[in-house]
N, C-alpha and C. Protein backbone atom coordinates (compact mmCIF):
# COMPACT_ATOMS: atom_id res chain seq x y z
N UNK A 1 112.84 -111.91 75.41
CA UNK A 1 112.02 -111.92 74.22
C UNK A 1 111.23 -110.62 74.10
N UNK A 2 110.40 -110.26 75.48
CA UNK A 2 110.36 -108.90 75.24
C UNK A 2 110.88 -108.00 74.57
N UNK A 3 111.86 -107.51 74.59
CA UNK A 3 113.26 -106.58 74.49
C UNK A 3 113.31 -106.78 72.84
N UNK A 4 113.47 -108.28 72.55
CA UNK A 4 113.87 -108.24 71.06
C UNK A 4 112.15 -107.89 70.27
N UNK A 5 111.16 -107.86 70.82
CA UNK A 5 109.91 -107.80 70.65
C UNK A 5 109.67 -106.24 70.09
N UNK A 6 110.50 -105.64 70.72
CA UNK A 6 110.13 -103.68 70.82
C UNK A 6 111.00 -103.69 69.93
N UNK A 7 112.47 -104.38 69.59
CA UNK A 7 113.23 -103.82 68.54
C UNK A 7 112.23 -104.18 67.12
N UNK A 8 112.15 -105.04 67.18
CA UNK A 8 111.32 -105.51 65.88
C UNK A 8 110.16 -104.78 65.51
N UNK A 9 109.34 -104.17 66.33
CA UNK A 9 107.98 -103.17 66.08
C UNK A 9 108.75 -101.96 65.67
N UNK A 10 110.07 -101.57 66.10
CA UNK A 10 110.42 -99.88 65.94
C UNK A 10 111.24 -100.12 64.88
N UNK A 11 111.59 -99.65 63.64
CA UNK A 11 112.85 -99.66 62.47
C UNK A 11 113.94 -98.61 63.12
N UNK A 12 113.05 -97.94 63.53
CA UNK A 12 114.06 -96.63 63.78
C UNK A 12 114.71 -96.68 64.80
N UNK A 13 114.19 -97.37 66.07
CA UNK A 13 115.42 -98.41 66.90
C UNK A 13 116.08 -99.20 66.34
N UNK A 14 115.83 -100.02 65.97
CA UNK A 14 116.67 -100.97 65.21
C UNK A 14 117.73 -100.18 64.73
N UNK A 15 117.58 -99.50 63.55
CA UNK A 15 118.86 -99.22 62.91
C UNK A 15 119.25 -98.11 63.77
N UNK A 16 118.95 -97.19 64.63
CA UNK A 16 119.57 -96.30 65.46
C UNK A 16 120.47 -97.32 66.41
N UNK A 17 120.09 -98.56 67.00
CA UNK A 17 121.20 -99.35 67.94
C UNK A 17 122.10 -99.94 66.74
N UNK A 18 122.03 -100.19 65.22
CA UNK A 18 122.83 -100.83 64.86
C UNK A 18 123.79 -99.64 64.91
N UNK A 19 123.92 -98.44 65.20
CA UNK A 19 124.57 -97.37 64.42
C UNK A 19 125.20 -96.92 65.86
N UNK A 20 124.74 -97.37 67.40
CA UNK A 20 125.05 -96.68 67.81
C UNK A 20 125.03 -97.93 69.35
N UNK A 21 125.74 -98.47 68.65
CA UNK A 21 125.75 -100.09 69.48
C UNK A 21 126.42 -100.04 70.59
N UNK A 22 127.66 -99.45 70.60
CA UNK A 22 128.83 -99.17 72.04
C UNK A 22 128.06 -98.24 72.67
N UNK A 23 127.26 -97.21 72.55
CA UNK A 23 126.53 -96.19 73.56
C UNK A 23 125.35 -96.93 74.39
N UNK A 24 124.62 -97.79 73.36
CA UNK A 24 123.37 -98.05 74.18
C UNK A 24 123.32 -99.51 74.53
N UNK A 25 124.76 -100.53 74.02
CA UNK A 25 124.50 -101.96 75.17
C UNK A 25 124.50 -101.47 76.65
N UNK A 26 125.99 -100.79 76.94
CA UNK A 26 125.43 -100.31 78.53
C UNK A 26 124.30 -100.39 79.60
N UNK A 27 124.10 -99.27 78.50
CA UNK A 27 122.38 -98.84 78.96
C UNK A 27 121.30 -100.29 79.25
N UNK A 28 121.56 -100.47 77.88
CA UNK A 28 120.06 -101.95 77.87
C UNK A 28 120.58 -103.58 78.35
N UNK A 29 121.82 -103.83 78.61
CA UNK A 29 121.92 -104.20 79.34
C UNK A 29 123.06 -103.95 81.08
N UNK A 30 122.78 -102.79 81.04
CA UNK A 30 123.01 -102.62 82.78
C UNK A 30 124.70 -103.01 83.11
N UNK A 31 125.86 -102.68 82.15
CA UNK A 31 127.42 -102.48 82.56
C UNK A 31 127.67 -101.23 82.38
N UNK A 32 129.03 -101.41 82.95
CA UNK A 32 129.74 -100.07 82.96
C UNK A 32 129.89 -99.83 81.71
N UNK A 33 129.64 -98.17 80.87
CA UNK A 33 130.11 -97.82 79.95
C UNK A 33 131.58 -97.54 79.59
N UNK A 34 132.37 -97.70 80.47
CA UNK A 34 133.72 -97.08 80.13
C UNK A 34 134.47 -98.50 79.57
N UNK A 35 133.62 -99.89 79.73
CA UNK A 35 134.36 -100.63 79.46
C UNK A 35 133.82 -100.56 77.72
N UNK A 36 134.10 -100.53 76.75
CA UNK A 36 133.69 -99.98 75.36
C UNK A 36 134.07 -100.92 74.78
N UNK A 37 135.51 -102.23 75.32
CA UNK A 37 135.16 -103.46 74.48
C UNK A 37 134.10 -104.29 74.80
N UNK A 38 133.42 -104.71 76.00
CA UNK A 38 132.45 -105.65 75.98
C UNK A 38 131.87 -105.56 75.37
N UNK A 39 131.46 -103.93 74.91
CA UNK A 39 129.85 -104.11 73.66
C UNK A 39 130.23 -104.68 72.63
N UNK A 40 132.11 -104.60 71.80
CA UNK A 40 132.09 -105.25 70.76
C UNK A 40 132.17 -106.58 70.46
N UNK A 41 132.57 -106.96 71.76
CA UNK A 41 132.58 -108.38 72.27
C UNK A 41 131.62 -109.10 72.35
N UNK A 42 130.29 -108.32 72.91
CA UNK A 42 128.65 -108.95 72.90
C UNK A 42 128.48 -108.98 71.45
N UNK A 43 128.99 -107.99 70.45
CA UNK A 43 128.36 -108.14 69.38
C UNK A 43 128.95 -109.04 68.44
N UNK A 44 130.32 -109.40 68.60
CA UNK A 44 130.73 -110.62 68.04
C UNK A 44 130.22 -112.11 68.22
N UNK A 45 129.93 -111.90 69.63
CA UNK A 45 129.76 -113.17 70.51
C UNK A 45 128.48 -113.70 69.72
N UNK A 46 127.23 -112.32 70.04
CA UNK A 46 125.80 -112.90 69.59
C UNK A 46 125.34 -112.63 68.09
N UNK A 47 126.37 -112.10 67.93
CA UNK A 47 126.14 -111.67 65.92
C UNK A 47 127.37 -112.20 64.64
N UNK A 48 128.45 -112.82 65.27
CA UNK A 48 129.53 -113.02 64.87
C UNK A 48 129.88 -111.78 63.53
N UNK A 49 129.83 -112.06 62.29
CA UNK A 49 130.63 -111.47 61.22
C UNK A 49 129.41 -110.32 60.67
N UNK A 50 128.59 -110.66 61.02
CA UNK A 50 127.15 -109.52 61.07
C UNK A 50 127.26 -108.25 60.49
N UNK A 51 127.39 -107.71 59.46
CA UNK A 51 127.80 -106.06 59.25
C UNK A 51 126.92 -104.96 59.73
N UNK A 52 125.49 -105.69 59.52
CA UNK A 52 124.61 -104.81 60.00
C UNK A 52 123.63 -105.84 60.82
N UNK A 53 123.10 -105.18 62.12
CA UNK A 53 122.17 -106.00 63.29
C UNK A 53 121.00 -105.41 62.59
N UNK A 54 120.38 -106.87 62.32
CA UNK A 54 118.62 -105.78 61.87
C UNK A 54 118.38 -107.60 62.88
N UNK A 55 117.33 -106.78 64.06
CA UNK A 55 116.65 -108.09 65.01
C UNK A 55 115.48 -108.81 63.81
N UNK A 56 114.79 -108.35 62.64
CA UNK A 56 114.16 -109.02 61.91
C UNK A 56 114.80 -109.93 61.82
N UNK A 57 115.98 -110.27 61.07
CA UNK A 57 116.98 -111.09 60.39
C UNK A 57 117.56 -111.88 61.55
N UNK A 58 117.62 -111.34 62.71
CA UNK A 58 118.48 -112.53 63.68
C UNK A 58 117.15 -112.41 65.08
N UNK A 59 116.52 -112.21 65.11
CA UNK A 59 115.47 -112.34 66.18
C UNK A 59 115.96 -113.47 67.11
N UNK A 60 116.43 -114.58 66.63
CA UNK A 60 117.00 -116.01 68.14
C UNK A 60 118.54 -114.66 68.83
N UNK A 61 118.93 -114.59 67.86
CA UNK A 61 120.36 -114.05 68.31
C UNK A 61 119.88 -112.63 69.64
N UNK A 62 118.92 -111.79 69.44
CA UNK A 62 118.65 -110.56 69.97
C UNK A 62 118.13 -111.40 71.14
N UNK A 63 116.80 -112.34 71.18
CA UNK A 63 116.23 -113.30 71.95
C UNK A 63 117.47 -113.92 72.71
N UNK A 64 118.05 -114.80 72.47
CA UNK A 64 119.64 -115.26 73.30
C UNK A 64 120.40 -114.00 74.21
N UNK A 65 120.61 -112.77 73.56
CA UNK A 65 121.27 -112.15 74.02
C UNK A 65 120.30 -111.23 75.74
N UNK A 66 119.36 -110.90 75.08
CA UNK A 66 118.61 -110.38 76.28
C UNK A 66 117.79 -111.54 77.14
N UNK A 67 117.54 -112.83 76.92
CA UNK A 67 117.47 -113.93 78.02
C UNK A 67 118.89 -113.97 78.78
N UNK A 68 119.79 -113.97 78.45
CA UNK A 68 121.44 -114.04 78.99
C UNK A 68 121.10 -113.45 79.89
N UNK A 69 121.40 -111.88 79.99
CA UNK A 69 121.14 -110.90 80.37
C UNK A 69 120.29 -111.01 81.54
N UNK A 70 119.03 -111.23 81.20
CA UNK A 70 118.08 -110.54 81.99
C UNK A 70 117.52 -111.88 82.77
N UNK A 71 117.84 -112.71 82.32
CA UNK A 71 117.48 -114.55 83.20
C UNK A 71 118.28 -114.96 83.55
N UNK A 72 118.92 -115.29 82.81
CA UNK A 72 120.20 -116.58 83.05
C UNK A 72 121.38 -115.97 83.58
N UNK A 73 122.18 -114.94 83.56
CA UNK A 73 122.84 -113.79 84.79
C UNK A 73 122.18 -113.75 86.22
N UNK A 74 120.61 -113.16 86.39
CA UNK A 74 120.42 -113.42 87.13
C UNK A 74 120.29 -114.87 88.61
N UNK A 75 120.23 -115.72 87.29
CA UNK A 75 119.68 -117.03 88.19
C UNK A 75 121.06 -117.79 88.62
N UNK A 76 122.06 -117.33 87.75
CA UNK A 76 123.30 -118.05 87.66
C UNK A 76 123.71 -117.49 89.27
N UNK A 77 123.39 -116.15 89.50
CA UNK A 77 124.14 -115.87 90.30
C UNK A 77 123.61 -116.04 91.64
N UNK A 78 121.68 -115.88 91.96
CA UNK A 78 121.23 -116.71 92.79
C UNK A 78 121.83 -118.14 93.49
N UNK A 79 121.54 -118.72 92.19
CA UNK A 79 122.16 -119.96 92.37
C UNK A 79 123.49 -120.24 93.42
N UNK A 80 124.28 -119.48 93.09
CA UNK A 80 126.15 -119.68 93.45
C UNK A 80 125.35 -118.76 94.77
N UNK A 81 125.22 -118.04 95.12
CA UNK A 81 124.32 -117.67 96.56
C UNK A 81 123.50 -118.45 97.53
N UNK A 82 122.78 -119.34 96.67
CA UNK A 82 122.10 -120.02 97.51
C UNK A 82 122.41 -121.76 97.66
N UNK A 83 124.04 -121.93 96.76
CA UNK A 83 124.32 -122.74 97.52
C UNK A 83 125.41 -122.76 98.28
N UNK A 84 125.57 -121.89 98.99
CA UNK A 84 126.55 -121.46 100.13
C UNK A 84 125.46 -122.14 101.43
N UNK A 85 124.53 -122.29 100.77
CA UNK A 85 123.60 -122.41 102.41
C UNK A 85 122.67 -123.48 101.93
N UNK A 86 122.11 -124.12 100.94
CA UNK A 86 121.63 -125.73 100.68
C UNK A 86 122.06 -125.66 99.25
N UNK A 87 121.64 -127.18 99.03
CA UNK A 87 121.82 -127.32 98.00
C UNK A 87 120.94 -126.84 96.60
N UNK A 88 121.60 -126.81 95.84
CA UNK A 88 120.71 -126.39 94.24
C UNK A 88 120.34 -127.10 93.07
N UNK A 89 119.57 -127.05 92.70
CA UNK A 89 119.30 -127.63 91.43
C UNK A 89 118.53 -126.83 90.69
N UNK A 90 119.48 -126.68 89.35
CA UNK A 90 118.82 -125.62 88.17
C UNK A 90 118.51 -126.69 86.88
N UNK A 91 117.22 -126.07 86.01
CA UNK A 91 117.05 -127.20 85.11
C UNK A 91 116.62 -126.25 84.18
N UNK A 92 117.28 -126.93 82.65
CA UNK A 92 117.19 -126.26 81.28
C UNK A 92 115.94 -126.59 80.37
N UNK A 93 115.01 -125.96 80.07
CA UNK A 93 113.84 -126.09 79.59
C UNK A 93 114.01 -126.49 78.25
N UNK A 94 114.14 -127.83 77.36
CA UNK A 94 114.24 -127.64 76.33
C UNK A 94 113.32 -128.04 75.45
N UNK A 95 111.98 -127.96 76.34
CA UNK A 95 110.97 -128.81 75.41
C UNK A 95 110.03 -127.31 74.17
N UNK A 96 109.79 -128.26 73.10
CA UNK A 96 109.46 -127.14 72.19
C UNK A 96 108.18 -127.30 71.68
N UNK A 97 107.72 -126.77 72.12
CA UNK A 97 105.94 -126.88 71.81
C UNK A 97 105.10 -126.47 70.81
N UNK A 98 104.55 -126.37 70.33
CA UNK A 98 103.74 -125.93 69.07
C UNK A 98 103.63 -124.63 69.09
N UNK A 99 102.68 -124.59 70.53
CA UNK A 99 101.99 -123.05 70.25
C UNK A 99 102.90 -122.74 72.10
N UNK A 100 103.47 -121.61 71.20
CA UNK A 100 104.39 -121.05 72.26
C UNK A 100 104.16 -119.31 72.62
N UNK A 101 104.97 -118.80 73.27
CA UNK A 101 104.51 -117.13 74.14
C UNK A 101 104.96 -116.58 72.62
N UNK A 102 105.88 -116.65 72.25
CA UNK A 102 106.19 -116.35 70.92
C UNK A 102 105.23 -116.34 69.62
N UNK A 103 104.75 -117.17 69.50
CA UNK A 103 103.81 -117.76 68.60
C UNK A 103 102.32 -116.39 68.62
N UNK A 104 101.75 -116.70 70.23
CA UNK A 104 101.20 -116.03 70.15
C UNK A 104 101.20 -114.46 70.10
N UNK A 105 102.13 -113.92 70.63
CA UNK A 105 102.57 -112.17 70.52
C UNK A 105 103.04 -111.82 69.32
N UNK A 106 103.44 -113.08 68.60
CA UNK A 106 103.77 -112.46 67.14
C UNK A 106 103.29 -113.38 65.81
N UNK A 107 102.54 -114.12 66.13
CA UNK A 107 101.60 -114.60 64.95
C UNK A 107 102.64 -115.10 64.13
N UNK A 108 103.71 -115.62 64.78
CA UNK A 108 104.70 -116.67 63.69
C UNK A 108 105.67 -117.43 64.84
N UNK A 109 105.72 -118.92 64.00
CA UNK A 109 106.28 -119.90 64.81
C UNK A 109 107.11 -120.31 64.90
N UNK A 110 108.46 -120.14 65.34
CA UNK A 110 109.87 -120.17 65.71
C UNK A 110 110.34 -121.47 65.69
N UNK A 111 111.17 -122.07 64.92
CA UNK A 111 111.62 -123.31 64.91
C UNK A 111 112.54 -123.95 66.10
N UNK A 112 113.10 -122.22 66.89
CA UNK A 112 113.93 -123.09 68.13
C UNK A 112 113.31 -122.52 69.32
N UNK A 113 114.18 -122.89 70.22
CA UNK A 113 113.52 -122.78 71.57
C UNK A 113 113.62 -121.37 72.36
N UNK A 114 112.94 -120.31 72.56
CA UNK A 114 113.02 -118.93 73.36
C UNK A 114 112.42 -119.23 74.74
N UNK A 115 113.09 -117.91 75.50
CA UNK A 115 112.97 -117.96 76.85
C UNK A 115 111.59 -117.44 76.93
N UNK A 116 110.66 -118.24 77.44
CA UNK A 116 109.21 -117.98 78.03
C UNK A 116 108.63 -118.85 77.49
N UNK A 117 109.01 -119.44 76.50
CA UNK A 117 107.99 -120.79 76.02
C UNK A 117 107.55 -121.96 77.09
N UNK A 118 108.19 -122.14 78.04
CA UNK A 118 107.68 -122.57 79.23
C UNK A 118 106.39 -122.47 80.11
N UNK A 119 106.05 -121.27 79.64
CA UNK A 119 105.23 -120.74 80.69
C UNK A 119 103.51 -121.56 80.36
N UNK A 120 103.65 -121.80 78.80
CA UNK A 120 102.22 -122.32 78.58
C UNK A 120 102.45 -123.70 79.19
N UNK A 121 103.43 -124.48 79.54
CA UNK A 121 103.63 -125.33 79.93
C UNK A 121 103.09 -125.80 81.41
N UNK A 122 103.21 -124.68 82.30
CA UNK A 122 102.93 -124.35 83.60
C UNK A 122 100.85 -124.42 83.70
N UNK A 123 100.05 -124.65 82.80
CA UNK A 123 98.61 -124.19 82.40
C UNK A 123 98.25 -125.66 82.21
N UNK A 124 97.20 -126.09 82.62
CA UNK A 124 96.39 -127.64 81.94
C UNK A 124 95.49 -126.82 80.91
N UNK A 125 95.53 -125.83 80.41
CA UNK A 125 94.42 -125.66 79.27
C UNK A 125 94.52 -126.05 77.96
N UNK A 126 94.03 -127.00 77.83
CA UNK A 126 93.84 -127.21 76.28
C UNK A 126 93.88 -125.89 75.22
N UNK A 127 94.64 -125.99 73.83
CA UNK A 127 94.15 -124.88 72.89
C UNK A 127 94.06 -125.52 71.81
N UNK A 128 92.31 -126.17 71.72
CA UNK A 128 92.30 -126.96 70.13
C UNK A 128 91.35 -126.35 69.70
């Protein structure tokens, strides 16, 4: 959410990655560049028929794509690591709360569920 957070404050990122999408998935998310279909592949996958990526307009889709990435890659692969040696249990957060990490960093309230909305969850503080 971060990640899609900075595209949305900059225009001139934004439309510089829509323009220049196979150079800088690599980069932002951490594969080999020589493989030059995955980026078009990520961009089908998380944008389907999309002509132009503006993260205003798809903010869940940019949000999905860099939680993948940067959480759920990671944990997936923990996981398959750490159960070579006990057992595991991973669990999917799907509860959707009012006032979420989202909500507050950007003063508008998301109808589905993003990665970090959890975290107010983790707090007994009341916010009335």
């Amino acid at each position: 959410m971060i990640y899609a957070l900075g595209l949305l404050s900059n225009k001139t990122l934004s439309e510089r990655l829509d323009k220049e999408w196979i150079r800088w998935m690599p980069i932002m998310l951490g594969y080999d560049s020589s493989l030059r279909n995955v980026s078009e592949k990520i961009r089908d996958y998380y944008f389907g028929q999309s002509t132009k990526i503006d993260p205003n307009v798809l903010i869940q889709n940019f949000t999905n794509l860099f939680s993948d990435r940067m959480f759920f890659h990671g944990t997936h692969k923990s996981a398959i690591y750490h159960a070579h040696y006990a057992p595991v249990h991973l669990y999917y957060n799907t509860y959707n709360a009012e006032v979420s990490l989202f909500n507050l960093m950007k003063g508008v309230s998301p109808t589905s569920r993003l990665a970090g909305n959890e975290i107010n969850n983790l707090h007994f503080t009341s916010i009335a």
